[in-house]
N, C-alpha and C. Protein backbone atom coordinates (compact mmCIF):
# COMPACT_ATOMS: atom_id res chain seq x y z
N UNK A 1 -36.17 0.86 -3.78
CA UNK A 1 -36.05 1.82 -2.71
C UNK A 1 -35.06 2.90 -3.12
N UNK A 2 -35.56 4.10 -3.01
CA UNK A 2 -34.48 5.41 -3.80
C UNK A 2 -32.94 5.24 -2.70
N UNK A 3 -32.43 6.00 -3.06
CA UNK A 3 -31.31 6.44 -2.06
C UNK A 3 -31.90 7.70 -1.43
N UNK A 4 -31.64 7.65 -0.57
CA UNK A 4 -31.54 8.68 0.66
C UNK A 4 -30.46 9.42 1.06
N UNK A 5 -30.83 10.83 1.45
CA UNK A 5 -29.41 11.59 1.74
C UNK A 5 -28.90 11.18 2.76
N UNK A 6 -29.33 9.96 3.76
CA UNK A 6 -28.29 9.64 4.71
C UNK A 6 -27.33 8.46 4.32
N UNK A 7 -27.44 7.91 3.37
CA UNK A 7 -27.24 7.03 2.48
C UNK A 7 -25.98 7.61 1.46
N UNK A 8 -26.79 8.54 1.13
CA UNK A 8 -25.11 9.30 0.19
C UNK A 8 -24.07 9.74 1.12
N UNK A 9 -24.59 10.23 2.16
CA UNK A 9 -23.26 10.90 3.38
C UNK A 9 -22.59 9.73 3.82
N UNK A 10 -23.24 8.77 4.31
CA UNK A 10 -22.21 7.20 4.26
C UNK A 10 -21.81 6.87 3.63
N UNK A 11 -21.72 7.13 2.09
CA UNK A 11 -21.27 6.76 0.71
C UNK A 11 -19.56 7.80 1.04
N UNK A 12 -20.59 9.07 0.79
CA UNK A 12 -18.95 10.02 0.88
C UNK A 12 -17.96 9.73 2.18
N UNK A 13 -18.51 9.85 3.24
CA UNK A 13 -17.81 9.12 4.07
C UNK A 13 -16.86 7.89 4.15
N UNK A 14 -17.12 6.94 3.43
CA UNK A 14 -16.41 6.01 3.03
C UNK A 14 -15.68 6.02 2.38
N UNK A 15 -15.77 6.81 1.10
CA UNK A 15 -14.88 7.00 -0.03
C UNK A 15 -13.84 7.97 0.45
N UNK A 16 -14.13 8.66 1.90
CA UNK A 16 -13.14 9.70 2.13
C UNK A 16 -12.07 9.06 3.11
N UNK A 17 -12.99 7.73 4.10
CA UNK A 17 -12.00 6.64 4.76
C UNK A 17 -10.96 5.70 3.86
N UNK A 18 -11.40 5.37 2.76
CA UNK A 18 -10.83 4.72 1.62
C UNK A 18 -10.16 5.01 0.75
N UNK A 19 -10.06 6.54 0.89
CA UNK A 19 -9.59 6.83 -0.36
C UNK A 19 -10.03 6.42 -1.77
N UNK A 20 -11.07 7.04 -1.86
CA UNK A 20 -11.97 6.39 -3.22
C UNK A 20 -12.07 7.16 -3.93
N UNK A 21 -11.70 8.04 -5.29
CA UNK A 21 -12.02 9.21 -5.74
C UNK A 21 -13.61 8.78 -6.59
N UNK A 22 -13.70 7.50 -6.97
CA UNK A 22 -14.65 7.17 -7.80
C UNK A 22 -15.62 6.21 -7.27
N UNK A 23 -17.12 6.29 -7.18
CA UNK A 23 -18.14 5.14 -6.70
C UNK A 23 -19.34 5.30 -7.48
N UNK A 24 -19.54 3.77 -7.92
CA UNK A 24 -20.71 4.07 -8.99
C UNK A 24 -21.18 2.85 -8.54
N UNK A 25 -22.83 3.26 -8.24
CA UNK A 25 -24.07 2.34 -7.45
C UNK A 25 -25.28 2.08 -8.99
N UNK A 26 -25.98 0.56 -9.23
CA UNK A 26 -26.88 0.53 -10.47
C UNK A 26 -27.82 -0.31 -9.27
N UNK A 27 -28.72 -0.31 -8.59
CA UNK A 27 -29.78 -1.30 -8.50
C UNK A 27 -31.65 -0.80 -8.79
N UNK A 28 -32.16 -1.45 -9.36
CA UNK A 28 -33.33 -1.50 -9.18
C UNK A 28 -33.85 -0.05 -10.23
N UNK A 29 -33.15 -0.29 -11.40
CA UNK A 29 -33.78 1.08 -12.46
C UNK A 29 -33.02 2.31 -11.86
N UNK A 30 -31.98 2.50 -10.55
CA UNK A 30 -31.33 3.58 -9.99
C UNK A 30 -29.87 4.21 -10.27
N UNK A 31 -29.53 4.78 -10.38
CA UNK A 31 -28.14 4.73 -10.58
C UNK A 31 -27.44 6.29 -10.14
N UNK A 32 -26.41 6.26 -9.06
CA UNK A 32 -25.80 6.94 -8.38
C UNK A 32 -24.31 6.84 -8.92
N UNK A 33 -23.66 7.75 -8.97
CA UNK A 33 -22.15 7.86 -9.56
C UNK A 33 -21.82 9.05 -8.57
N UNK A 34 -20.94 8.94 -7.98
CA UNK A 34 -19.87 10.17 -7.25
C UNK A 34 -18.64 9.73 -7.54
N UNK A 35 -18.00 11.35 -7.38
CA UNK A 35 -16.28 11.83 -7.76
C UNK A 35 -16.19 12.96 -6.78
N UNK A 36 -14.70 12.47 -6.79
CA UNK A 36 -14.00 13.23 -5.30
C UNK A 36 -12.70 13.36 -5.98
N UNK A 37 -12.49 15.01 -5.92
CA UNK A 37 -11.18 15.31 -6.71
C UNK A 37 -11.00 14.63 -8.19
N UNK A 38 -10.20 15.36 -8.75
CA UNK A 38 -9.82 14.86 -10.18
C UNK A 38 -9.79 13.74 -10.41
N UNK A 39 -10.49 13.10 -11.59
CA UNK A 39 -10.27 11.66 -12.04
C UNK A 39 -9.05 11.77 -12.76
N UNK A 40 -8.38 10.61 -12.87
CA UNK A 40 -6.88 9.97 -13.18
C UNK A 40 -7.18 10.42 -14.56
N UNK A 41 -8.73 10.06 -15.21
CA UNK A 41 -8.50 10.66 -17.47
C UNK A 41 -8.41 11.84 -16.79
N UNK A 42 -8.95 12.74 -16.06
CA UNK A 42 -9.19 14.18 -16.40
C UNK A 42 -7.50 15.03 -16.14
N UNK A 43 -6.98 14.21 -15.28
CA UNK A 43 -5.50 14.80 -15.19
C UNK A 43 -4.47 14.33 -16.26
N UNK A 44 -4.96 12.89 -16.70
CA UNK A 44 -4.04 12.24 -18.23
C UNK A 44 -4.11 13.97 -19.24
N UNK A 45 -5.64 14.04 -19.54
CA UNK A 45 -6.03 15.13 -20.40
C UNK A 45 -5.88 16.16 -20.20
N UNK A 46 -5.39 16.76 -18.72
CA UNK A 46 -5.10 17.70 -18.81
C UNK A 46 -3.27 18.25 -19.09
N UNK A 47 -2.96 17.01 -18.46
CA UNK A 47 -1.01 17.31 -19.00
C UNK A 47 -0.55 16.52 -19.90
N UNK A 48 -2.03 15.65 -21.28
CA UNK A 48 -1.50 16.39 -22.12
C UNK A 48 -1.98 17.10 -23.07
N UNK A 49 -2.66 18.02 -22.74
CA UNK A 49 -3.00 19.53 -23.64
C UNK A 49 -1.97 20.52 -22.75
N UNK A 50 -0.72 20.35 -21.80
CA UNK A 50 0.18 21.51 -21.27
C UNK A 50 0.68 21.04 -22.49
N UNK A 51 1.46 22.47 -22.55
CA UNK A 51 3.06 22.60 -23.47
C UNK A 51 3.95 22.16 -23.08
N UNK A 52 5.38 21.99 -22.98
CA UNK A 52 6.16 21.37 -22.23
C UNK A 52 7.13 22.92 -21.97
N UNK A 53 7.36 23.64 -20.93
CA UNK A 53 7.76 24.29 -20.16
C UNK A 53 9.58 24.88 -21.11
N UNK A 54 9.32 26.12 -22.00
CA UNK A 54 10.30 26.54 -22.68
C UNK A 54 11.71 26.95 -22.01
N UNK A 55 12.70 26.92 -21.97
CA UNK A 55 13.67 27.14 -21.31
C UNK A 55 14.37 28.64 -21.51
N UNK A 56 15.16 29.31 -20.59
CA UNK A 56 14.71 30.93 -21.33
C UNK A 56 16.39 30.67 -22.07
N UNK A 57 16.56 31.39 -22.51
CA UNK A 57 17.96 31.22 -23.35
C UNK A 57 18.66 32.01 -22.34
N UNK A 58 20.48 31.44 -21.97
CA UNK A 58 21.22 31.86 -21.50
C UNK A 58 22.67 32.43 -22.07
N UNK A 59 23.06 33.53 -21.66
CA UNK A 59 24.47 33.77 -22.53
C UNK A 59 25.44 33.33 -22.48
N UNK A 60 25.99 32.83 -23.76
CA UNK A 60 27.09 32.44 -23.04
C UNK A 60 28.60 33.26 -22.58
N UNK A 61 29.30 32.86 -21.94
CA UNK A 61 30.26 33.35 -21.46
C UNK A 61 31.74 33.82 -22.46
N UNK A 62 31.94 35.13 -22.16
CA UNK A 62 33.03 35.83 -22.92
C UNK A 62 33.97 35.32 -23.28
N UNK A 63 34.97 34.55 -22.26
CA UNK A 63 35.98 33.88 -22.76
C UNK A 63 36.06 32.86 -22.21
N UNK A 64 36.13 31.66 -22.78
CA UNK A 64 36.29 30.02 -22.28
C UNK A 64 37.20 29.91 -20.86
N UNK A 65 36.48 29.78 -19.90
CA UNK A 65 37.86 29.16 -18.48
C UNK A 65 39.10 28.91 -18.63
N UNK A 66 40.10 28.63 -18.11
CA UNK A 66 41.12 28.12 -18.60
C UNK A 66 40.94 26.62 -18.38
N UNK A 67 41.53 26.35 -19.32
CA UNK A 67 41.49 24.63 -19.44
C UNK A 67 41.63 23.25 -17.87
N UNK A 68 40.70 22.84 -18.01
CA UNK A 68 40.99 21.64 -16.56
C UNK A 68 40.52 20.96 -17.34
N UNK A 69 40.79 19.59 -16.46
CA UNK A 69 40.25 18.10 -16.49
C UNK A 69 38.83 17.71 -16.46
N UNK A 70 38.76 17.36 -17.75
CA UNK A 70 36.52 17.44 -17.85
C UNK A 70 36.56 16.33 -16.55
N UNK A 71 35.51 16.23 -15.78
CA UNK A 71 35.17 15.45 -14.28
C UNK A 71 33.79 15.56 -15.06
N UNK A 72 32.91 14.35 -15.04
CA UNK A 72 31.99 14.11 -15.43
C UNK A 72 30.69 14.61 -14.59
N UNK A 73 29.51 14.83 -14.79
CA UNK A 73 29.01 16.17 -14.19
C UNK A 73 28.23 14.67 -12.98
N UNK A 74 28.31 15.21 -11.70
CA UNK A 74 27.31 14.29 -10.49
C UNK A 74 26.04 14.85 -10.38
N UNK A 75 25.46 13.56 -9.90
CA UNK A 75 23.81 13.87 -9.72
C UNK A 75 23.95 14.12 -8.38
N UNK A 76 23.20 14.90 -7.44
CA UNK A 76 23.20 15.10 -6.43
C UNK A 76 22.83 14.40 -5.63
N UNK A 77 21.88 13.83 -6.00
CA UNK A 77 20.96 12.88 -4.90
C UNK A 77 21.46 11.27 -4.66
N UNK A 78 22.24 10.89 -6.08
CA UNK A 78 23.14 9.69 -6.05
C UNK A 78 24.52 9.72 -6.06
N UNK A 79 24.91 10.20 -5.85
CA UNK A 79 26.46 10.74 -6.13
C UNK A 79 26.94 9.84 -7.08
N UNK A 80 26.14 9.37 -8.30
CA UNK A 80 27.07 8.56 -9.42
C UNK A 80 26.73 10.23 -10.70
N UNK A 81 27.20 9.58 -11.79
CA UNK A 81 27.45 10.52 -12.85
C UNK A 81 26.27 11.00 -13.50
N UNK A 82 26.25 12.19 -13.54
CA UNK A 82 25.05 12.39 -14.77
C UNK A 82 24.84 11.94 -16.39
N UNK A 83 23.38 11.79 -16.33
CA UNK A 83 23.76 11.01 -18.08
C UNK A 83 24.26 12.00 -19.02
N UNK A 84 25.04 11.32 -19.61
CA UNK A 84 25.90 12.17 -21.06
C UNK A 84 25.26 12.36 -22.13
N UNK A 85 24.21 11.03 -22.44
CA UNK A 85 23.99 11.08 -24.12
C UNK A 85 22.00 11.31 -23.89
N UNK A 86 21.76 10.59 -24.66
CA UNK A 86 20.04 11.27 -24.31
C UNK A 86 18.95 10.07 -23.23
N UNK A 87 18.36 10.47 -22.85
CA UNK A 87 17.71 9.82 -21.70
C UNK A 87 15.98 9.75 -22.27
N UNK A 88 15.31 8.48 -21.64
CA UNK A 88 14.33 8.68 -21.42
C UNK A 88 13.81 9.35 -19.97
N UNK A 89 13.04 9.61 -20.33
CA UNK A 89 12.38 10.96 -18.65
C UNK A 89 11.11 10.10 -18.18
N UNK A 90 10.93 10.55 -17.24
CA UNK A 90 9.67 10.21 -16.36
C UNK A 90 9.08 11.51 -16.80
N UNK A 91 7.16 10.64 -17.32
CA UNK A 91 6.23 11.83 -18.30
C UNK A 91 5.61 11.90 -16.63
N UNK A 92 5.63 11.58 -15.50
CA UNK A 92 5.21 12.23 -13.83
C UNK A 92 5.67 11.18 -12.60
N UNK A 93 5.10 11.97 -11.47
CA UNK A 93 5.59 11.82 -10.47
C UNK A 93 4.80 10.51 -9.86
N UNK A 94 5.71 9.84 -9.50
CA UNK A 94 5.52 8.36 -9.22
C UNK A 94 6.39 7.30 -8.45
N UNK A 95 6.55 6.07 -8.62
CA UNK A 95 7.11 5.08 -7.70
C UNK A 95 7.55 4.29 -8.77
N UNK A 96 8.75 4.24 -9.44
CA UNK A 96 9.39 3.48 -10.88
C UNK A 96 9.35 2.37 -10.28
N UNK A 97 9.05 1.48 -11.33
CA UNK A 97 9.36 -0.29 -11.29
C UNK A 97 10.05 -0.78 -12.21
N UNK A 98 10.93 -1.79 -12.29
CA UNK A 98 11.53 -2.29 -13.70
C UNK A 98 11.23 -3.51 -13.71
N UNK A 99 9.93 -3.63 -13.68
CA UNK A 99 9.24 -5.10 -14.10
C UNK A 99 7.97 -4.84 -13.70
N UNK A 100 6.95 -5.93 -13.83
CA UNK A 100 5.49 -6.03 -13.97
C UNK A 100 5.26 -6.25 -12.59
N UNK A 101 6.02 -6.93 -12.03
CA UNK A 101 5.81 -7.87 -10.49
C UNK A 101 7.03 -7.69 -9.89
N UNK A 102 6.73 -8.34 -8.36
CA UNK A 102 8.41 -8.83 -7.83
C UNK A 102 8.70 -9.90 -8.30
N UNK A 103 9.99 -10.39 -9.02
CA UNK A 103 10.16 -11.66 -9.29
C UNK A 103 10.39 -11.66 -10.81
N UNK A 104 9.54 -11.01 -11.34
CA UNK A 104 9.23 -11.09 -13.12
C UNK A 104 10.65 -9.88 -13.30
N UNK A 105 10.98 -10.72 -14.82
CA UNK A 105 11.82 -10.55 -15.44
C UNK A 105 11.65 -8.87 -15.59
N UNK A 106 12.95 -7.72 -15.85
CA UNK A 106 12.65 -6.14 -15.97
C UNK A 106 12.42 -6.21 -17.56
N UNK A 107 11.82 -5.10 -17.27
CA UNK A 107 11.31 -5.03 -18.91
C UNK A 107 12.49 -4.94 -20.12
N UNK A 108 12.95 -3.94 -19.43
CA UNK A 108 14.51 -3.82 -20.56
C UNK A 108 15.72 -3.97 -19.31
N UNK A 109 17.00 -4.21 -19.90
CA UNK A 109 18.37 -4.13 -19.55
C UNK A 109 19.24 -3.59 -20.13
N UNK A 110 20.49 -3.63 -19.44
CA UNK A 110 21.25 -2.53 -20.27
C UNK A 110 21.46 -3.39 -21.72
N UNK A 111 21.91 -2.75 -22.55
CA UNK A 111 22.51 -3.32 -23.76
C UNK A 111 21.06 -4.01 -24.89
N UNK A 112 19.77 -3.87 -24.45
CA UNK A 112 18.48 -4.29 -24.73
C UNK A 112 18.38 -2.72 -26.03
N UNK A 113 18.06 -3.69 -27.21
CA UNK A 113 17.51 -2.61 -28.07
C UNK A 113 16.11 -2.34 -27.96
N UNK A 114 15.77 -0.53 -28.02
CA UNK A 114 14.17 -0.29 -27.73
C UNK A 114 13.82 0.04 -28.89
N UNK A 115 12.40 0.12 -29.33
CA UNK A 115 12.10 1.15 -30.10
C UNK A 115 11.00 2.19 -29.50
N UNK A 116 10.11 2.92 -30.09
CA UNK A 116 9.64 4.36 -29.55
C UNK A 116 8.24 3.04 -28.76
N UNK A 117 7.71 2.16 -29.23
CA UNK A 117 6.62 1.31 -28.76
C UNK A 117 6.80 0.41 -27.46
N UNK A 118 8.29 0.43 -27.14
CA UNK A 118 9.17 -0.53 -26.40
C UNK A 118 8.63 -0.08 -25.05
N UNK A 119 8.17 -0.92 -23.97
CA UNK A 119 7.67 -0.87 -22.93
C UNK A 119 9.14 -0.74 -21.88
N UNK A 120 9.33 -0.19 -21.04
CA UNK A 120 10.65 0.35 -20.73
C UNK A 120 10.65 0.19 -18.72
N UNK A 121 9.24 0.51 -18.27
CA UNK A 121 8.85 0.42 -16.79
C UNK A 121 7.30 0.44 -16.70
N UNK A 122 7.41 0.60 -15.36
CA UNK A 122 6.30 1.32 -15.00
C UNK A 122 6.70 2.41 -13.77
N UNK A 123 5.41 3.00 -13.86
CA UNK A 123 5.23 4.04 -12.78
C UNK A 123 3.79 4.37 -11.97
N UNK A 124 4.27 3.86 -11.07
CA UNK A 124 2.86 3.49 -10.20
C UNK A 124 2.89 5.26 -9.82
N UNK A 125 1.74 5.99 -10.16
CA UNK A 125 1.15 7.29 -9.41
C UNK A 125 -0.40 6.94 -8.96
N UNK A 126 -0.54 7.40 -8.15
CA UNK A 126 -2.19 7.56 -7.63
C UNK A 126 -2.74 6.06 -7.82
N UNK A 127 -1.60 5.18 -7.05
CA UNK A 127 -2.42 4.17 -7.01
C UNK A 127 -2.64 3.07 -8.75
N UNK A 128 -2.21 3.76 -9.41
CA UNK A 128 -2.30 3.72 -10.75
C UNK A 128 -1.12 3.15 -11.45
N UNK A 129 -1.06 1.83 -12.20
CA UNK A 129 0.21 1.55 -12.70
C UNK A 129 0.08 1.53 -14.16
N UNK A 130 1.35 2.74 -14.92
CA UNK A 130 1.16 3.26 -15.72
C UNK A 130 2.45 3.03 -16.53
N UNK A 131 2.47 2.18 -17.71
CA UNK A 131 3.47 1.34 -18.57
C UNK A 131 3.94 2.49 -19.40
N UNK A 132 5.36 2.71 -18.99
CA UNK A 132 6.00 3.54 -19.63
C UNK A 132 6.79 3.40 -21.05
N UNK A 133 6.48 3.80 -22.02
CA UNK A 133 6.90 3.46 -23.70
C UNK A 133 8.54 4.62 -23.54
N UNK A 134 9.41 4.09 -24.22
CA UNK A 134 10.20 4.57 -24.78
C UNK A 134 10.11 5.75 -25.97
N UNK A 135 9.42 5.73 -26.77
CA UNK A 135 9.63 6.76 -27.47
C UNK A 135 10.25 7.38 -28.33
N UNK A 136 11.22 6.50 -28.37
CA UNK A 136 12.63 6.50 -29.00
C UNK A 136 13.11 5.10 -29.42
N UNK A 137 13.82 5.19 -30.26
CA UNK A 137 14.66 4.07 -30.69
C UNK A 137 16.05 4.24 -29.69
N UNK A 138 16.34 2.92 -29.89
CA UNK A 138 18.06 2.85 -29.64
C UNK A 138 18.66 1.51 -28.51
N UNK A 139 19.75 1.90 -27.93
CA UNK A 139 20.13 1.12 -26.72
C UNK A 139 20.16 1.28 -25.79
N UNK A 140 19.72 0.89 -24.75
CA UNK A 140 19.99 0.60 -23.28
C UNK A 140 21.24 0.93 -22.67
N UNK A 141 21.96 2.27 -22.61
CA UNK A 141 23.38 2.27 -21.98
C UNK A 141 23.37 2.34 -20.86
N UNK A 142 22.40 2.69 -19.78
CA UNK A 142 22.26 2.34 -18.63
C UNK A 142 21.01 2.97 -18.01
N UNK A 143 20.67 2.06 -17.08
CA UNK A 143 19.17 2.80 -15.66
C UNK A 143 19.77 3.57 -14.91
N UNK A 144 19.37 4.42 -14.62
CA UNK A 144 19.64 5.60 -13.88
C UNK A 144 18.79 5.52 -12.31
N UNK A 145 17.70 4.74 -12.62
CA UNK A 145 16.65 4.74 -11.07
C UNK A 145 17.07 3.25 -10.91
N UNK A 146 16.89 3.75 -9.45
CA UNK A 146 16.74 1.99 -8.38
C UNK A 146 15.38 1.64 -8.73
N UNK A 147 15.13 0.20 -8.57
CA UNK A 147 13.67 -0.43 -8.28
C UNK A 147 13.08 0.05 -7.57
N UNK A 148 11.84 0.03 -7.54
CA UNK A 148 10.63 0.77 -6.32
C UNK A 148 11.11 2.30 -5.50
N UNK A 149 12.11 3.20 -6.38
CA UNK A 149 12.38 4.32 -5.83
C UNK A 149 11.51 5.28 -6.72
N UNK A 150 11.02 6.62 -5.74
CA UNK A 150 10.69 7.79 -6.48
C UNK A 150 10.83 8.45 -7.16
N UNK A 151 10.23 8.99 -8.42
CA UNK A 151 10.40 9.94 -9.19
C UNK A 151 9.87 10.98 -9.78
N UNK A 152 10.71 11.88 -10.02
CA UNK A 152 9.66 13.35 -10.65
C UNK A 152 9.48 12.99 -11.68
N UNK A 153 8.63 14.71 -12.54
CA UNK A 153 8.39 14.57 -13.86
C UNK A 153 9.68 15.02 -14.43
N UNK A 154 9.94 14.44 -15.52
CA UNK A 154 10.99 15.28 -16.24
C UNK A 154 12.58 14.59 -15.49
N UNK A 155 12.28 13.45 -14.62
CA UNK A 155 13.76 12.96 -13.97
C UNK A 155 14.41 11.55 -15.21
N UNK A 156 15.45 12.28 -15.72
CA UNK A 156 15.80 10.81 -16.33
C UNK A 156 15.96 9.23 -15.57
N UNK A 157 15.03 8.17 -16.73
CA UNK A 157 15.12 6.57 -15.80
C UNK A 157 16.45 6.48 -16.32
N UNK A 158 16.40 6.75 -18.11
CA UNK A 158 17.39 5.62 -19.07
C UNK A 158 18.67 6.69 -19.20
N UNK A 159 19.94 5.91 -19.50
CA UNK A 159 20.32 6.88 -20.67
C UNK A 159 20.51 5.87 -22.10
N UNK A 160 20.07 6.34 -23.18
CA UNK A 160 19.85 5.48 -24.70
C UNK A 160 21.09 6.09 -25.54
N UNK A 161 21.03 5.24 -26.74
CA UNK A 161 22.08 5.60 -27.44
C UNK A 161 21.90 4.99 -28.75
């Protein structure tokens, strides 16, 4: 029996109650596939063929301040310190985890050596849980994100060393 266009409008309908971007139907020699908004490869592929966003060069200043007490620079949103040495970043915007499950051990800790293959979190976006690699060698000097809190692109998790 073919599909019918009242048949596909209950299809889209559903997928629009569900939140479904993807539905794929096979019976009887037939086969129906619908997409709603960007698929999760087509946005992987598209950021990454972006460039990564050049910074414009700034001048620097004529004559040095007069001397104070370095105060270590604050994050705004946590009022603890900003990282000093180099960080891993969040590659998008998501819901960080530092483990697989509730309960299961975090992937890394402080003082944990990584290398660039080293599985480091995850980041649940779009429903999607997406195992974040390090990228880098080094150590664990500290997490910067809480468990199950939000994050941008480009927000440091780690700082490494």
């Amino acid at each position: 029996m073919p599909v019918d266009l009242k048949e596909i409008n209950k299809i889209v309908s559903l997928m629009e109650q569900k939140q479904l971007s993807h539905f794929k139907l096979e019976r009887e020699g037939e086969k129906i596939e619908l997409r709603r908004g960007m698929d999760v490869d087509e946005i992987s592929a598209l950021l990454s063929r972006m460039s990564a966003p050049v910074a414009a060069p700034v001048a620097a200043p004529a004559a040095p301040a007069p001397a104070a007490p370095a105060a270590p620079a604050v994050s705004e949103s946590s009022g603890e310190a900003a990282p000093s040495g180099e960080t891993i970043n969040s590659p998008m915007v998501g819901t960080f985890y530092k483990a697989s499950g509730p309960g299961e051990d975090a992937f890394v800790k402080v003082g944990d050596s990584v290398d660039a293959d080293t599985t480091v979190c995850i980041i649940e976006a779009m429903k999607v849980m997406n195992e974040i690699k390090a990228e880098k060698s080094g150590t664990i000097k500290k997490i910067l994100i809480e468990d199950a809190s939000p994050v941008q692109y480009g927000e440091p998790l780690f700082e490494i060393e």
